[in-house]
C-alpha atoms as a PDB file:
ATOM      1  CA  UNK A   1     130.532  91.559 141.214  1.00  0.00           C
ATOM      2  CA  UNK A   2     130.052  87.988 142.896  1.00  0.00           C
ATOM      3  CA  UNK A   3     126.978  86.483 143.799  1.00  0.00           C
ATOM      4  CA  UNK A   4     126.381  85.688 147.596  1.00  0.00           C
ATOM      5  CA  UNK A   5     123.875  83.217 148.780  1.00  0.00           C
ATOM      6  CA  UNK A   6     123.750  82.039 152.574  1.00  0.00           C
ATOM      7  CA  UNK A   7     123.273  78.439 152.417  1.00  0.00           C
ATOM      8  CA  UNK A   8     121.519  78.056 156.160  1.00  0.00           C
ATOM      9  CA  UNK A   9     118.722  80.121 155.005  1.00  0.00           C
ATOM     10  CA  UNK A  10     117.631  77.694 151.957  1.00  0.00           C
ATOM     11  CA  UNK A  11     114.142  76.353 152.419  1.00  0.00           C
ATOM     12  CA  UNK A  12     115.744  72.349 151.425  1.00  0.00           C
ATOM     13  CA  UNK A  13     118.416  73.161 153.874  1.00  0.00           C
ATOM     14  CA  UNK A  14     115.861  73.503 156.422  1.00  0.00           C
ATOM     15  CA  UNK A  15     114.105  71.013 156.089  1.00  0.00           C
ATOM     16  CA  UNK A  16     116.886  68.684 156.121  1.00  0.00           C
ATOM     17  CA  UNK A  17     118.142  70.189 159.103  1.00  0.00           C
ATOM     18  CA  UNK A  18     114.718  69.536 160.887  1.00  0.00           C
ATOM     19  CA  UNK A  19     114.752  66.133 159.435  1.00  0.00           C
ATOM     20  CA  UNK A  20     117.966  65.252 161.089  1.00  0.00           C
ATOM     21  CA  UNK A  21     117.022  67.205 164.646  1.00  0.00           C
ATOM     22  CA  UNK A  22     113.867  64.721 164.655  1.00  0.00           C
ATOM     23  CA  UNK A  23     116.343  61.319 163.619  1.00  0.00           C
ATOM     24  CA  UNK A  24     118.282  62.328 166.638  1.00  0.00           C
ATOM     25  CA  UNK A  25     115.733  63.215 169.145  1.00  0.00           C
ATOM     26  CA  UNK A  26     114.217  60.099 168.215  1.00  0.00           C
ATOM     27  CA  UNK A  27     117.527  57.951 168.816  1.00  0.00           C
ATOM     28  CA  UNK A  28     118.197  60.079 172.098  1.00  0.00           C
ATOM     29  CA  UNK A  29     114.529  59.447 173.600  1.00  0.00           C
ATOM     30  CA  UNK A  30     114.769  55.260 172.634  1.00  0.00           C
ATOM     31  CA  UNK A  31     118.002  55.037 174.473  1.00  0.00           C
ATOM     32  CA  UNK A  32     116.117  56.606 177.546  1.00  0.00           C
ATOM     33  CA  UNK A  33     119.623  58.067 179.242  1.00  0.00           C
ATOM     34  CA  UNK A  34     118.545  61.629 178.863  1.00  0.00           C
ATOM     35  CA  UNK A  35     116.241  64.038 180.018  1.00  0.00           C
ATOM     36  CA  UNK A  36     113.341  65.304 177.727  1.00  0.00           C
ATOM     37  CA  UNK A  37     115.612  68.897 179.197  1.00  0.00           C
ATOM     38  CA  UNK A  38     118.843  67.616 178.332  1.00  0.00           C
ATOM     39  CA  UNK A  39     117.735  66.590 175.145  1.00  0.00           C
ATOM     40  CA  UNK A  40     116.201  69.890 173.905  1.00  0.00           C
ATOM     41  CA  UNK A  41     119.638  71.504 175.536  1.00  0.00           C
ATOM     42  CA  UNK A  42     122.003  69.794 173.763  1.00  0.00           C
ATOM     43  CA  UNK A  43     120.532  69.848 170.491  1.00  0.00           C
ATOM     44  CA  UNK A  44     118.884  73.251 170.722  1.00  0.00           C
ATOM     45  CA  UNK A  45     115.350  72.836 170.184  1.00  0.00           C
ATOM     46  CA  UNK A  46     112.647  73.254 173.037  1.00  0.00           C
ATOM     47  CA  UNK A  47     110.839  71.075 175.006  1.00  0.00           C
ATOM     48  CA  UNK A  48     108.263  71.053 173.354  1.00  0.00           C
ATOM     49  CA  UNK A  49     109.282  70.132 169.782  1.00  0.00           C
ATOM     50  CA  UNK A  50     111.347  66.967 172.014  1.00  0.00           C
ATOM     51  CA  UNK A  51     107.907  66.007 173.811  1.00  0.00           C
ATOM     52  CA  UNK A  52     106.402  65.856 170.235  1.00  0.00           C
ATOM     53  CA  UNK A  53     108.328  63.931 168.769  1.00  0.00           C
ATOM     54  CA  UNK A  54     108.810  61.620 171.311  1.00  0.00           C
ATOM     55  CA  UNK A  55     104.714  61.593 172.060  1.00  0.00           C
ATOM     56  CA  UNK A  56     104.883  59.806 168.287  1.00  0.00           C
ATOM     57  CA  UNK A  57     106.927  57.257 168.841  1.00  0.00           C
ATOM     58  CA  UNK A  58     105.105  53.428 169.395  1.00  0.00           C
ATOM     59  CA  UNK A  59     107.118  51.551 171.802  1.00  0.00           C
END
């Protein structure tokens, strides 16, 4: 009998996942192409979580 673990459910792979979601938002909202929409589209967050991160940045 083999053991089965689902990877995407791991609490470390989580948080690396977020961690890499806010690197890119961050990237996206500096180079000021995008919508604070299109951003949370493409990457498939909300609007929210994009206007929060972006609400943190200093420039």
């Amino acid at each position: 009998m083999g053991l089965t673990y689902n990877i995407t459910e791991d609490y470390l792979y989580q948080q690396g996942k977020e961690t890499r979601n806010r690197e890119i938002v961050v990237k996206m909202v500096r180079d000021k192409t995008l919508t604070i929409e299109k951003i949370a589209e493409i990457l498939d967050v909300t609007v929210e979580y994009v206007k929060g991160v972006a609400s943190q940045l200093k420039d």
